[in-house]
PDB file of N, CA and C in Angstrom:
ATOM      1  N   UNK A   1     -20.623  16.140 -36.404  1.00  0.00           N
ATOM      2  CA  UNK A   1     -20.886  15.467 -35.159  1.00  0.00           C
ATOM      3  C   UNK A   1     -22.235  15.938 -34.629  1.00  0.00           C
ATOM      4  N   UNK A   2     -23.110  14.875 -34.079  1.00  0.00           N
ATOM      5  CA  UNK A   2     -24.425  15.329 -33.505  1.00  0.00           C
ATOM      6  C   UNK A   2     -24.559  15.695 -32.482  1.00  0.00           C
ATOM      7  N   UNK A   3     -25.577  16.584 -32.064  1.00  0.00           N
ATOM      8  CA  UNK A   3     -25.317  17.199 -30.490  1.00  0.00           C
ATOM      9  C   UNK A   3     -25.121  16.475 -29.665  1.00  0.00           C
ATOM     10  N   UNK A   4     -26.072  15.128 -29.611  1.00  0.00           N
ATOM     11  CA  UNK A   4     -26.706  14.079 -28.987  1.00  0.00           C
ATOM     12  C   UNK A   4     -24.846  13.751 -28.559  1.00  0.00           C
ATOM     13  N   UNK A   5     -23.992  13.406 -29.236  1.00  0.00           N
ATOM     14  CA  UNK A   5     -22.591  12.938 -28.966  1.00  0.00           C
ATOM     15  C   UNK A   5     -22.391  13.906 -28.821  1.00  0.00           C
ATOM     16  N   UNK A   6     -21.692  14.975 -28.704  1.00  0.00           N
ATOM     17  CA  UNK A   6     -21.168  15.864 -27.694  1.00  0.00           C
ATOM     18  C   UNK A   6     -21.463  15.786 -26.465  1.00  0.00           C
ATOM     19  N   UNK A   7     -22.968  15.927 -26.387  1.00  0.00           N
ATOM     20  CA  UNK A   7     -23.258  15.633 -25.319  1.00  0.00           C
ATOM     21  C   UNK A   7     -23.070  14.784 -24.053  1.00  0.00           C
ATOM     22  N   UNK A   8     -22.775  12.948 -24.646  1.00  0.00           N
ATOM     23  CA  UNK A   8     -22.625  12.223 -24.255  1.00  0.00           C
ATOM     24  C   UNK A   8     -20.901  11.906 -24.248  1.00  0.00           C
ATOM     25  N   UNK A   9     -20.685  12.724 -24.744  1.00  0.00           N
ATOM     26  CA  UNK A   9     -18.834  12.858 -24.607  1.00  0.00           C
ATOM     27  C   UNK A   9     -18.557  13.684 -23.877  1.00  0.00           C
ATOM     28  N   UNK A  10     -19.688  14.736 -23.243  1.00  0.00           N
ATOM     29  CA  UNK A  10     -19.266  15.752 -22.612  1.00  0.00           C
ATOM     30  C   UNK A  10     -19.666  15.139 -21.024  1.00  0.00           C
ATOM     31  N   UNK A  11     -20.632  14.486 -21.048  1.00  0.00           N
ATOM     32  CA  UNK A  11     -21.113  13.597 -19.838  1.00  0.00           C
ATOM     33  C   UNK A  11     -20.006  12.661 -19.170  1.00  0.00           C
ATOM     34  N   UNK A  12     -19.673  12.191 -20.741  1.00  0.00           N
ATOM     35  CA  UNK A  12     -18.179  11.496 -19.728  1.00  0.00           C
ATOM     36  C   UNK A  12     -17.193  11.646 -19.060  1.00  0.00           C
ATOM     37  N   UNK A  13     -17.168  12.779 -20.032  1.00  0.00           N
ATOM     38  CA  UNK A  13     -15.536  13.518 -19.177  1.00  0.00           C
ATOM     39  C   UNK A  13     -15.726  14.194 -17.849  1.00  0.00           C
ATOM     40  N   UNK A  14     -17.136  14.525 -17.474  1.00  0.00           N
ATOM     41  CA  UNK A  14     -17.675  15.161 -16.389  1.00  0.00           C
ATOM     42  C   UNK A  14     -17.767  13.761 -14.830  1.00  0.00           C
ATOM     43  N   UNK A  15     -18.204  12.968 -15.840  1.00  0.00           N
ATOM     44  CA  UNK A  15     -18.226  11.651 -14.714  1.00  0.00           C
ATOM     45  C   UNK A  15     -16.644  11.481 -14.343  1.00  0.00           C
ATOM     46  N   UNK A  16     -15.804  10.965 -15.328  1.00  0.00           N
ATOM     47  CA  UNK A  16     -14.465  11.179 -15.037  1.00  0.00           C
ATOM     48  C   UNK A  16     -13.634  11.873 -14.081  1.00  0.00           C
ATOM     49  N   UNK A  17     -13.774  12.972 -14.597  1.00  0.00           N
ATOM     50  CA  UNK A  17     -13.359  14.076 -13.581  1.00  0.00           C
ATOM     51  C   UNK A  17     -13.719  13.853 -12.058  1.00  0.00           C
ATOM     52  N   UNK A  18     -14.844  13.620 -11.999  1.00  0.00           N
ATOM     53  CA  UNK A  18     -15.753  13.666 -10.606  1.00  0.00           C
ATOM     54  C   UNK A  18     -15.616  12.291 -10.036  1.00  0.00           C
ATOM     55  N   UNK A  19     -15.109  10.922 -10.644  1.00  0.00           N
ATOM     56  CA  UNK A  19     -14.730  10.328 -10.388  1.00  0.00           C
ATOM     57  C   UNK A  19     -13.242   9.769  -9.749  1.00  0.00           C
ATOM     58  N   UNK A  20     -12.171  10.143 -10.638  1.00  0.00           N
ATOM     59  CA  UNK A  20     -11.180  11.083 -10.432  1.00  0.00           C
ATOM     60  C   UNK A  20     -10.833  11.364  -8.721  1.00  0.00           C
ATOM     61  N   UNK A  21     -11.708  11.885  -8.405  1.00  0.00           N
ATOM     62  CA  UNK A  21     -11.833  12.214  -6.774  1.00  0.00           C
ATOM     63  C   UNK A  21     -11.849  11.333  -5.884  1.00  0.00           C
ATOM     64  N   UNK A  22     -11.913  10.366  -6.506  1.00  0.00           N
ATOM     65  CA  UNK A  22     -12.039   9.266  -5.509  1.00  0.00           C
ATOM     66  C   UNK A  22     -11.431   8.152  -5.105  1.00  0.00           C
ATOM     67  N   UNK A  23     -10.072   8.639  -5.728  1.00  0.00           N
ATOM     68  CA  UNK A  23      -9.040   7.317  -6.141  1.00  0.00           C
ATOM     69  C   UNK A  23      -8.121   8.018  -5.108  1.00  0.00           C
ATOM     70  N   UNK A  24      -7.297   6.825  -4.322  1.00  0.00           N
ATOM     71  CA  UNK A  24      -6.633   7.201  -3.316  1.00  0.00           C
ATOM     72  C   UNK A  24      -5.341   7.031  -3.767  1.00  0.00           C
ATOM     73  N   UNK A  25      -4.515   7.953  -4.005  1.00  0.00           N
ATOM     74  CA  UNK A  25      -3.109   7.836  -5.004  1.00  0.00           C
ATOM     75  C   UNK A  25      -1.917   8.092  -3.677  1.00  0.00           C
ATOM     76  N   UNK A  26      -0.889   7.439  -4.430  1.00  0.00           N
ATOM     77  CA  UNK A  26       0.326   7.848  -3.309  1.00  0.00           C
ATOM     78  C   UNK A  26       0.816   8.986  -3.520  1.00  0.00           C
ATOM     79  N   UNK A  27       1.174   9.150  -2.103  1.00  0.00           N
ATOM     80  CA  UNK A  27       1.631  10.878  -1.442  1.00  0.00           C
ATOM     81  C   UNK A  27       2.466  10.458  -0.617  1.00  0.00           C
ATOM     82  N   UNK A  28       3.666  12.063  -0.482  1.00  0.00           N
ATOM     83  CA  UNK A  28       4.677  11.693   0.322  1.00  0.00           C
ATOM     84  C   UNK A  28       5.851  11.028  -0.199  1.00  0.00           C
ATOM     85  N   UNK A  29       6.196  10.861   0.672  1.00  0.00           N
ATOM     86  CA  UNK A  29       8.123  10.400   0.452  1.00  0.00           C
ATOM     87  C   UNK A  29       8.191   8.655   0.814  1.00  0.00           C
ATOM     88  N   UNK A  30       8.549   8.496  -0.190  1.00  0.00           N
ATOM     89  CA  UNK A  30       9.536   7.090  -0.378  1.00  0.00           C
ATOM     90  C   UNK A  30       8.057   5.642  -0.533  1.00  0.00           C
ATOM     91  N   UNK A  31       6.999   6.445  -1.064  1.00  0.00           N
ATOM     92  CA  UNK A  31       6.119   5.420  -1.614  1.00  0.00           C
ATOM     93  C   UNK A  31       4.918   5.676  -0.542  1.00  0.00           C
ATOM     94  N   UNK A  32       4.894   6.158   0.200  1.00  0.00           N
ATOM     95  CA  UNK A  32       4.022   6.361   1.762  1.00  0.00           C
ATOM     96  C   UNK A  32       2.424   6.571   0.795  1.00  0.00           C
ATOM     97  N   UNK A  33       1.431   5.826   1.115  1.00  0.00           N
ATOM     98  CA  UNK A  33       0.141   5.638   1.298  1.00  0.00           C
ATOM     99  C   UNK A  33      -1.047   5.974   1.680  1.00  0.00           C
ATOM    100  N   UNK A  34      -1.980   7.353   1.479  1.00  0.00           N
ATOM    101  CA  UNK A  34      -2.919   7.761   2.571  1.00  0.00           C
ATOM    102  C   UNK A  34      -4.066   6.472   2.657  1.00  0.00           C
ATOM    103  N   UNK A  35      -5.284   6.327   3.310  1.00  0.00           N
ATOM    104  CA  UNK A  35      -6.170   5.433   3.469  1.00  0.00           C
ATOM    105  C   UNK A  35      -7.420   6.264   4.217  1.00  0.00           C
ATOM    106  N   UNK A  36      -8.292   6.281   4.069  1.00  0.00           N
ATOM    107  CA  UNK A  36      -9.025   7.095   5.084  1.00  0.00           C
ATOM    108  C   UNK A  36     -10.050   6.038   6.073  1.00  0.00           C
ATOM    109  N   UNK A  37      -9.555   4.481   6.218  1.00  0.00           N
ATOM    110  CA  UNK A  37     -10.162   3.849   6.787  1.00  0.00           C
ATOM    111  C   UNK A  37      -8.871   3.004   7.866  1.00  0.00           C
ATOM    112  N   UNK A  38      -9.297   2.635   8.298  1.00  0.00           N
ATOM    113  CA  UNK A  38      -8.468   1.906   9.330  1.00  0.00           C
ATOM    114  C   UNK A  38      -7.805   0.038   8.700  1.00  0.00           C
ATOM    115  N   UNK A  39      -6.480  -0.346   8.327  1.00  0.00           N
ATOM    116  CA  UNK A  39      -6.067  -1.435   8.440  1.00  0.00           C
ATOM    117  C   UNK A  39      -6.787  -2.284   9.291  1.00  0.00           C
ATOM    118  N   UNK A  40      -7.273  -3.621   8.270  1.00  0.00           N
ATOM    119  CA  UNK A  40      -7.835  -4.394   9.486  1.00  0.00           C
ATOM    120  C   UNK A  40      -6.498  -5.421  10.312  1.00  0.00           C
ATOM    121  N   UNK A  41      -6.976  -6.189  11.258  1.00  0.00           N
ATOM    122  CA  UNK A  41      -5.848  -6.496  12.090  1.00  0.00           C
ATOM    123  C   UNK A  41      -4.739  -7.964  11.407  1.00  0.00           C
ATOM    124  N   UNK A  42      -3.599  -7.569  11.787  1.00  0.00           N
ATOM    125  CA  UNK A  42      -2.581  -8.228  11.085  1.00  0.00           C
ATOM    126  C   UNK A  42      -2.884  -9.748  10.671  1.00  0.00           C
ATOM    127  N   UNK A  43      -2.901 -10.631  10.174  1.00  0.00           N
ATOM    128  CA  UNK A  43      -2.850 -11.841  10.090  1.00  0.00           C
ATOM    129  C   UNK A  43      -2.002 -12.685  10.390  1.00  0.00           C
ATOM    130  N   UNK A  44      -2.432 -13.830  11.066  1.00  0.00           N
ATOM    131  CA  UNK A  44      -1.566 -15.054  12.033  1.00  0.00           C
ATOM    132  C   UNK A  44      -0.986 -15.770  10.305  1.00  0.00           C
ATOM    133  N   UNK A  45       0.594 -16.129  10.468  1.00  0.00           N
ATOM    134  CA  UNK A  45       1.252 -16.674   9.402  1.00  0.00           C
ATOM    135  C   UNK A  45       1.984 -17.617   9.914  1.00  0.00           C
ATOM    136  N   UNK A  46       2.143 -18.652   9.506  1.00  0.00           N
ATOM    137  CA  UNK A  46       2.794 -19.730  10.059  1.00  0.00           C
ATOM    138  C   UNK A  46       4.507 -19.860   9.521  1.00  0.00           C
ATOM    139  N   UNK A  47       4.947 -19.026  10.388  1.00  0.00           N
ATOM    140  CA  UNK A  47       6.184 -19.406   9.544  1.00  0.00           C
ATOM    141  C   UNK A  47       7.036 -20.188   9.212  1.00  0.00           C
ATOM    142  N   UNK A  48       7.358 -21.048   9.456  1.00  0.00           N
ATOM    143  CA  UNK A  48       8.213 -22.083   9.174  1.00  0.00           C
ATOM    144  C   UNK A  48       9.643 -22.280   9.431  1.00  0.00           C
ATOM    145  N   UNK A  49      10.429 -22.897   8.755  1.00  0.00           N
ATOM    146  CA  UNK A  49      11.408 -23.098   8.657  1.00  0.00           C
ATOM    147  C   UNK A  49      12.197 -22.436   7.683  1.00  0.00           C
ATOM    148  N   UNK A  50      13.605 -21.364   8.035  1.00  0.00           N
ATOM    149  CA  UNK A  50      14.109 -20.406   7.290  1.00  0.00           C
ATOM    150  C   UNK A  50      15.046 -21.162   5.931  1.00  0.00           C
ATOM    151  N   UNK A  51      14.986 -20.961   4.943  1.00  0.00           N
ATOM    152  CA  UNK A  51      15.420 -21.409   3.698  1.00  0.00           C
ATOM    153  C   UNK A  51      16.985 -21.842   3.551  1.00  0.00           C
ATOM    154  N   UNK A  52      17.350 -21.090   4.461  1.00  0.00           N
ATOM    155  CA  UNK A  52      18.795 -21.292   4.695  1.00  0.00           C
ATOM    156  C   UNK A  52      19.299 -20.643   5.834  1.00  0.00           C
ATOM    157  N   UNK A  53      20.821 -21.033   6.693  1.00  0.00           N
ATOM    158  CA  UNK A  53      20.997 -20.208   8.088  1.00  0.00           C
ATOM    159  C   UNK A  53      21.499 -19.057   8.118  1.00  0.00           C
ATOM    160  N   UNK A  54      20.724 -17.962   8.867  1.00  0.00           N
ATOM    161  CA  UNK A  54      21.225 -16.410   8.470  1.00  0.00           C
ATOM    162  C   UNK A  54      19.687 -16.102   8.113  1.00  0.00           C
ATOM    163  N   UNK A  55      18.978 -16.449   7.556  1.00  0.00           N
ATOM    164  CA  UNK A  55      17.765 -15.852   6.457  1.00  0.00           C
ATOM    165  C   UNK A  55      16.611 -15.235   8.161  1.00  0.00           C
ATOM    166  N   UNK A  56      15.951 -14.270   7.841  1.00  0.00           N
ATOM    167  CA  UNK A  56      14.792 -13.563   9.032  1.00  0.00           C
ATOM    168  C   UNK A  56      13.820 -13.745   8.057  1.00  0.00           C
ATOM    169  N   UNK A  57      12.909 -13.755   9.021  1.00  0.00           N
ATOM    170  CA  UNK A  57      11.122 -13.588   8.354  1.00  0.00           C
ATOM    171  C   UNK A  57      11.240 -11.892   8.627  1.00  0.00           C
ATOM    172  N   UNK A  58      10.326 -11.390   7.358  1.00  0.00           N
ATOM    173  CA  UNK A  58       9.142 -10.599   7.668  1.00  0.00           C
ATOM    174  C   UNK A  58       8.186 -10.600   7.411  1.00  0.00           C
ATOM    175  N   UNK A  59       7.423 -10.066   8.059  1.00  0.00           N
ATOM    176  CA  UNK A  59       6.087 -10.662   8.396  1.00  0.00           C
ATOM    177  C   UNK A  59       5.147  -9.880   7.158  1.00  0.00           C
ATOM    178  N   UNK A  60       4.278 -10.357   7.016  1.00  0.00           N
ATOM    179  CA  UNK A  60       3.114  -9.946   5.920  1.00  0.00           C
ATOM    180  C   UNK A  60       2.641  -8.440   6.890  1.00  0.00           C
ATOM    181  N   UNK A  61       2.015  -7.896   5.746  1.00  0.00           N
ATOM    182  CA  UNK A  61       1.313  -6.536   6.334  1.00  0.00           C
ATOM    183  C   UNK A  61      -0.025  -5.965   4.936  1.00  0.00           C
ATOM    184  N   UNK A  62      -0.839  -5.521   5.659  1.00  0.00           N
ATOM    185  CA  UNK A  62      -1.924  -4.859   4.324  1.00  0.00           C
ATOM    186  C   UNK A  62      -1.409  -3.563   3.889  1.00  0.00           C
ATOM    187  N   UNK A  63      -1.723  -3.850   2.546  1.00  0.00           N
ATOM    188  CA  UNK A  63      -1.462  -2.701   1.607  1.00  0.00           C
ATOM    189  C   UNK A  63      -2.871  -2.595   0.400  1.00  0.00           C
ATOM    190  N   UNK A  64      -2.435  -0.995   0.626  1.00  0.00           N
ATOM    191  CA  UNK A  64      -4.000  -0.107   0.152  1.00  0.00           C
ATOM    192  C   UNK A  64      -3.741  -0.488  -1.703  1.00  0.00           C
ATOM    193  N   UNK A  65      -4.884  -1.519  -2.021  1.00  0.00           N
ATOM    194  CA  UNK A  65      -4.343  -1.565  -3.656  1.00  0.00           C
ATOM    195  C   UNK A  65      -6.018  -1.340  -4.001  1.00  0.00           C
ATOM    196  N   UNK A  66      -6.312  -0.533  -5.059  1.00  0.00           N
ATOM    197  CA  UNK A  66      -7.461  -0.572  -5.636  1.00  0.00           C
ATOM    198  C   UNK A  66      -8.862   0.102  -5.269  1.00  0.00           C
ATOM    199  N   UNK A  67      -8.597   0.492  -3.917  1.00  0.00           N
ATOM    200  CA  UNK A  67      -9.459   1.109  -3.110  1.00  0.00           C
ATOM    201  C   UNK A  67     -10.204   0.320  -1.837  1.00  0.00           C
ATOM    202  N   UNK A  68      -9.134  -0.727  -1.192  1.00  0.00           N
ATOM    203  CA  UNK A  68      -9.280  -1.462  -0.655  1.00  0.00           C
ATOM    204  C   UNK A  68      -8.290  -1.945  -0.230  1.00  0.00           C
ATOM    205  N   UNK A  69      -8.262  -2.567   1.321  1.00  0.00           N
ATOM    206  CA  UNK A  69      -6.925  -3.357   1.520  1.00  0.00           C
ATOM    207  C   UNK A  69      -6.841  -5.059   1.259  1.00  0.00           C
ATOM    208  N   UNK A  70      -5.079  -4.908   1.106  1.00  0.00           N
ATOM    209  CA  UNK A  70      -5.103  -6.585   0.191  1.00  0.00           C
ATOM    210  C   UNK A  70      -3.882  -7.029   1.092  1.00  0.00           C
ATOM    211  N   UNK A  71      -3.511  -8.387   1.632  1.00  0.00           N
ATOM    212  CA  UNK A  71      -2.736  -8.609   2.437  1.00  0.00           C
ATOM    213  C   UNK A  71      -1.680  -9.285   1.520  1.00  0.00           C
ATOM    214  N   UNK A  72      -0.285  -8.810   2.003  1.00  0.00           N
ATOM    215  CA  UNK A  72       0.724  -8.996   0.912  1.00  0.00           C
ATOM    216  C   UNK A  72       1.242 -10.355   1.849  1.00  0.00           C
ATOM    217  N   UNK A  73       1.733 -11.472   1.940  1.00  0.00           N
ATOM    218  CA  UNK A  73       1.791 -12.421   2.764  1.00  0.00           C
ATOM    219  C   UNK A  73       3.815 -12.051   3.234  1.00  0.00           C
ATOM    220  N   UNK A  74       4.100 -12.716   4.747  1.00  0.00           N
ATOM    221  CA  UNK A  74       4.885 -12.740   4.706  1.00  0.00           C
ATOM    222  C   UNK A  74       6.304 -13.441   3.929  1.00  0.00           C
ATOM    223  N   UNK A  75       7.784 -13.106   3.897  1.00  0.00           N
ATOM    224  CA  UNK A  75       8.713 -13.716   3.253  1.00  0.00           C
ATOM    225  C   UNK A  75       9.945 -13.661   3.806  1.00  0.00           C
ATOM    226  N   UNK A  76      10.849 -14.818   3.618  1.00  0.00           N
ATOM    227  CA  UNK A  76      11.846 -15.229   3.516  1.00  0.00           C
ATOM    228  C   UNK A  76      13.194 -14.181   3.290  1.00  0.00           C
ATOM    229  N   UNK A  77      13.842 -13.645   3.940  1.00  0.00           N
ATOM    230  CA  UNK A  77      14.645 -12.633   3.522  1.00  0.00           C
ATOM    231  C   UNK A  77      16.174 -13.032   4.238  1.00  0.00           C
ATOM    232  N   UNK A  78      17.400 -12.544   2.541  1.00  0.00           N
ATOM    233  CA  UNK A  78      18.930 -13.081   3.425  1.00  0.00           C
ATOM    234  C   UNK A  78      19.243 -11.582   4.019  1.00  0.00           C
ATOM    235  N   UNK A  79      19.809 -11.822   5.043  1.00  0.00           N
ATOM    236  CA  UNK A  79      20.783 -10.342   5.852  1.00  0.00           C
ATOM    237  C   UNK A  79      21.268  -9.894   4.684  1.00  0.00           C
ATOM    238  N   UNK A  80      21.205  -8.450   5.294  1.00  0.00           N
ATOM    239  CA  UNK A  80      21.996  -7.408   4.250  1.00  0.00           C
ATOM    240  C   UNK A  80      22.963  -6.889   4.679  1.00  0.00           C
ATOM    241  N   UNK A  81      24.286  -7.338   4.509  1.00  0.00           N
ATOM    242  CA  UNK A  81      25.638  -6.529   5.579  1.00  0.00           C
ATOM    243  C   UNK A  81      25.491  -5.063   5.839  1.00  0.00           C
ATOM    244  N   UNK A  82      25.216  -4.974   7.120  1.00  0.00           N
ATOM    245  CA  UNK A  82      25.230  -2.879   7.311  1.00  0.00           C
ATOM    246  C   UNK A  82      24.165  -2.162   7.466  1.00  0.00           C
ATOM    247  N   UNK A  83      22.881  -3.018   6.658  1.00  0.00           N
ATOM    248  CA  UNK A  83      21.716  -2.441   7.265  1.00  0.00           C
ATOM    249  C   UNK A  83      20.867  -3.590   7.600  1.00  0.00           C
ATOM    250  N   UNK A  84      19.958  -2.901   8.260  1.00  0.00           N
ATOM    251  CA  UNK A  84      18.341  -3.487   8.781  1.00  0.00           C
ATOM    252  C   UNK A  84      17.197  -3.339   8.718  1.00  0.00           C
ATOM    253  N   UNK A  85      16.058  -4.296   8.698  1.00  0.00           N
ATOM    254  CA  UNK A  85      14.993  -3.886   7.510  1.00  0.00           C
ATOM    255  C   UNK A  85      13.860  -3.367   8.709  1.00  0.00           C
ATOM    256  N   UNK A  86      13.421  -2.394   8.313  1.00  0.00           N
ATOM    257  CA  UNK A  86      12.085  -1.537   9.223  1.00  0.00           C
ATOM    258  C   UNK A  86      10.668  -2.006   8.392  1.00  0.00           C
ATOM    259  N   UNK A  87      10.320  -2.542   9.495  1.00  0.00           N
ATOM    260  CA  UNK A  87       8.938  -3.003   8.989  1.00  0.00           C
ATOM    261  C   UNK A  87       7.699  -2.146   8.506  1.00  0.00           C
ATOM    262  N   UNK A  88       7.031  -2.750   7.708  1.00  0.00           N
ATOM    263  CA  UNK A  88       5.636  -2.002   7.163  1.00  0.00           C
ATOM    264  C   UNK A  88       4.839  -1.192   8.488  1.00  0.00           C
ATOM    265  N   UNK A  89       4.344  -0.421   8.157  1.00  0.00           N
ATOM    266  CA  UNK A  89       3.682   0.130   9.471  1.00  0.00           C
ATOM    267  C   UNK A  89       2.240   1.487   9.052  1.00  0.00           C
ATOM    268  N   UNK A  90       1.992   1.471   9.757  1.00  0.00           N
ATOM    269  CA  UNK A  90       0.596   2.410   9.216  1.00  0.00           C
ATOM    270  C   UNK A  90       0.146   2.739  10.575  1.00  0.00           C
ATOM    271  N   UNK A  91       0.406   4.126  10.415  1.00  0.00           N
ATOM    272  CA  UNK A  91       0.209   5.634  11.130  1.00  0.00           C
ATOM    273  C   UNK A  91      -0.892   6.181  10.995  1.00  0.00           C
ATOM    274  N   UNK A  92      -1.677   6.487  12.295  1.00  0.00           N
ATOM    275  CA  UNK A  92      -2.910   7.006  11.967  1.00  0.00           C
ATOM    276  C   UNK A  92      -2.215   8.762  12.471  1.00  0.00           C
ATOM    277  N   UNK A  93      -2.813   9.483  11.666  1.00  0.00           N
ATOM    278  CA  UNK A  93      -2.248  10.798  11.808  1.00  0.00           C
ATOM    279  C   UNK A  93      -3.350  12.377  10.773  1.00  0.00           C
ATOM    280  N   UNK A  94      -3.666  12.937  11.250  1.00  0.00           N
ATOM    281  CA  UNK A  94      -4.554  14.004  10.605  1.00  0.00           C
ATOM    282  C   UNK A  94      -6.000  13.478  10.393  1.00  0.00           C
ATOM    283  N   UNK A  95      -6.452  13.027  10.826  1.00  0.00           N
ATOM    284  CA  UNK A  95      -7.971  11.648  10.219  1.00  0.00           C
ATOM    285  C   UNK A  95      -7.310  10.899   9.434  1.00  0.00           C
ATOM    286  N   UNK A  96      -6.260  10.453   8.652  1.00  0.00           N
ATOM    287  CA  UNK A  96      -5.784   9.211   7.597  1.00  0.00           C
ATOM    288  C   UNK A  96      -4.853   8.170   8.503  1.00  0.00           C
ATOM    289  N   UNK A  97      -5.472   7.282   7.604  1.00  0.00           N
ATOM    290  CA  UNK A  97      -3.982   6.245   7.919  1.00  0.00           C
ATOM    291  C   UNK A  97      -3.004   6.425   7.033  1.00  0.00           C
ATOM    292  N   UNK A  98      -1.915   6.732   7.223  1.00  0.00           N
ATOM    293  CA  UNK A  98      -0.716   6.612   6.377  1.00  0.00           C
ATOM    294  C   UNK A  98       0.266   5.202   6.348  1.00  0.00           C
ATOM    295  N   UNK A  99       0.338   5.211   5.058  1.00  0.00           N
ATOM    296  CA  UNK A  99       1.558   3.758   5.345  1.00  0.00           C
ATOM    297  C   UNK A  99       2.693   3.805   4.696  1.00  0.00           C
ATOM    298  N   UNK A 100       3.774   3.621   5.520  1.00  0.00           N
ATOM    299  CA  UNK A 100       5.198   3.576   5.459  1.00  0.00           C
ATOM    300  C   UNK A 100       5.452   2.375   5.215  1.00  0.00           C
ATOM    301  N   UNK A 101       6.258   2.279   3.948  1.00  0.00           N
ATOM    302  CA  UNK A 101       6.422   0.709   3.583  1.00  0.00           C
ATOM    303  C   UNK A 101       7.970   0.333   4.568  1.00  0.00           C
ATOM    304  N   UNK A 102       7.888  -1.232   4.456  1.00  0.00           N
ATOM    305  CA  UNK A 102       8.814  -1.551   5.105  1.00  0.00           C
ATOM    306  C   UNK A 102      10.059  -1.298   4.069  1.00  0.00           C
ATOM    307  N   UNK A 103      11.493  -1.227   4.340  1.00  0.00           N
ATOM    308  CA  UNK A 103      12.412  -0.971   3.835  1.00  0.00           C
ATOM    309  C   UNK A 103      13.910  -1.110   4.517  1.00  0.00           C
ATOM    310  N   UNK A 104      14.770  -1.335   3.711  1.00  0.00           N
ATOM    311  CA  UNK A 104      15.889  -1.908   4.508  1.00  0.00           C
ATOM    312  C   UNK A 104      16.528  -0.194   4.614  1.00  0.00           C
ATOM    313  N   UNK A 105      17.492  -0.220   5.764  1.00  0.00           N
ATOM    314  CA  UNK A 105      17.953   1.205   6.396  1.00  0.00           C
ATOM    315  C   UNK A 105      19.546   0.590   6.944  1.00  0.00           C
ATOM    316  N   UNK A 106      20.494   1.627   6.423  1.00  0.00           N
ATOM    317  CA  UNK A 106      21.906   1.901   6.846  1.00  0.00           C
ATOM    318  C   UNK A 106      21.827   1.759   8.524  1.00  0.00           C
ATOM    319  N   UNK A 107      22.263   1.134   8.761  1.00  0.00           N
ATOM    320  CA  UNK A 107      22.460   1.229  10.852  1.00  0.00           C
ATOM    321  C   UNK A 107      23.717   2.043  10.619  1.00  0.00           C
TER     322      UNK A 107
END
């Protein structure tokens, strides 16, 4: 092997690494999200008419994908006997935004 490639194999793994640093990965309990920028503001959704009687909207919310936020749109959801669903939400807390996904919960 020539120096010249070591070299340039050794360059990579150095970019890598140092790159590496910059990817915002999930932390925390039950999928929770850091962000170090602020959610921009919710989006107006037209909801409509429910699919069947009994069915709730929830509403769309942004989620941190890629190093950037991406708006997941709202949906159509049937009751769940016994529990109730807690919406998406994002906590500004320590300098980060954190985000707590929405999720259905035992009442």
């Amino acid at each position: 092997m020539k120096l010249s490639s070591v070299r340039i194999a050794l360059a990579g793994a150095v970019l890598g690494i140092a790159l590496s640093g910059c990817v915002v990965t999930p932390v925390g309990v039950r999928g929770e999200v850091v962000a170090y920028e602020a959610p921009p503001a919710v989006q107006y959704e037209a909801v409509g008419v429910a699919p069947a009687p009994g069915y709730f909207w929830i509403g769309g919310a942004w989620f941190w994908e890629g190093g950037r936020y991406a708006w997941h749109p709202g949906r159509w959801e049937a009751p769940r006997p016994g529990y109730r669903w807690v919406p998406h939400a994002w906590v500004h807390s320590g300098g980060a935004w954190h985000m707590r996904p929405g999720h259905w919960e035992r009442r």
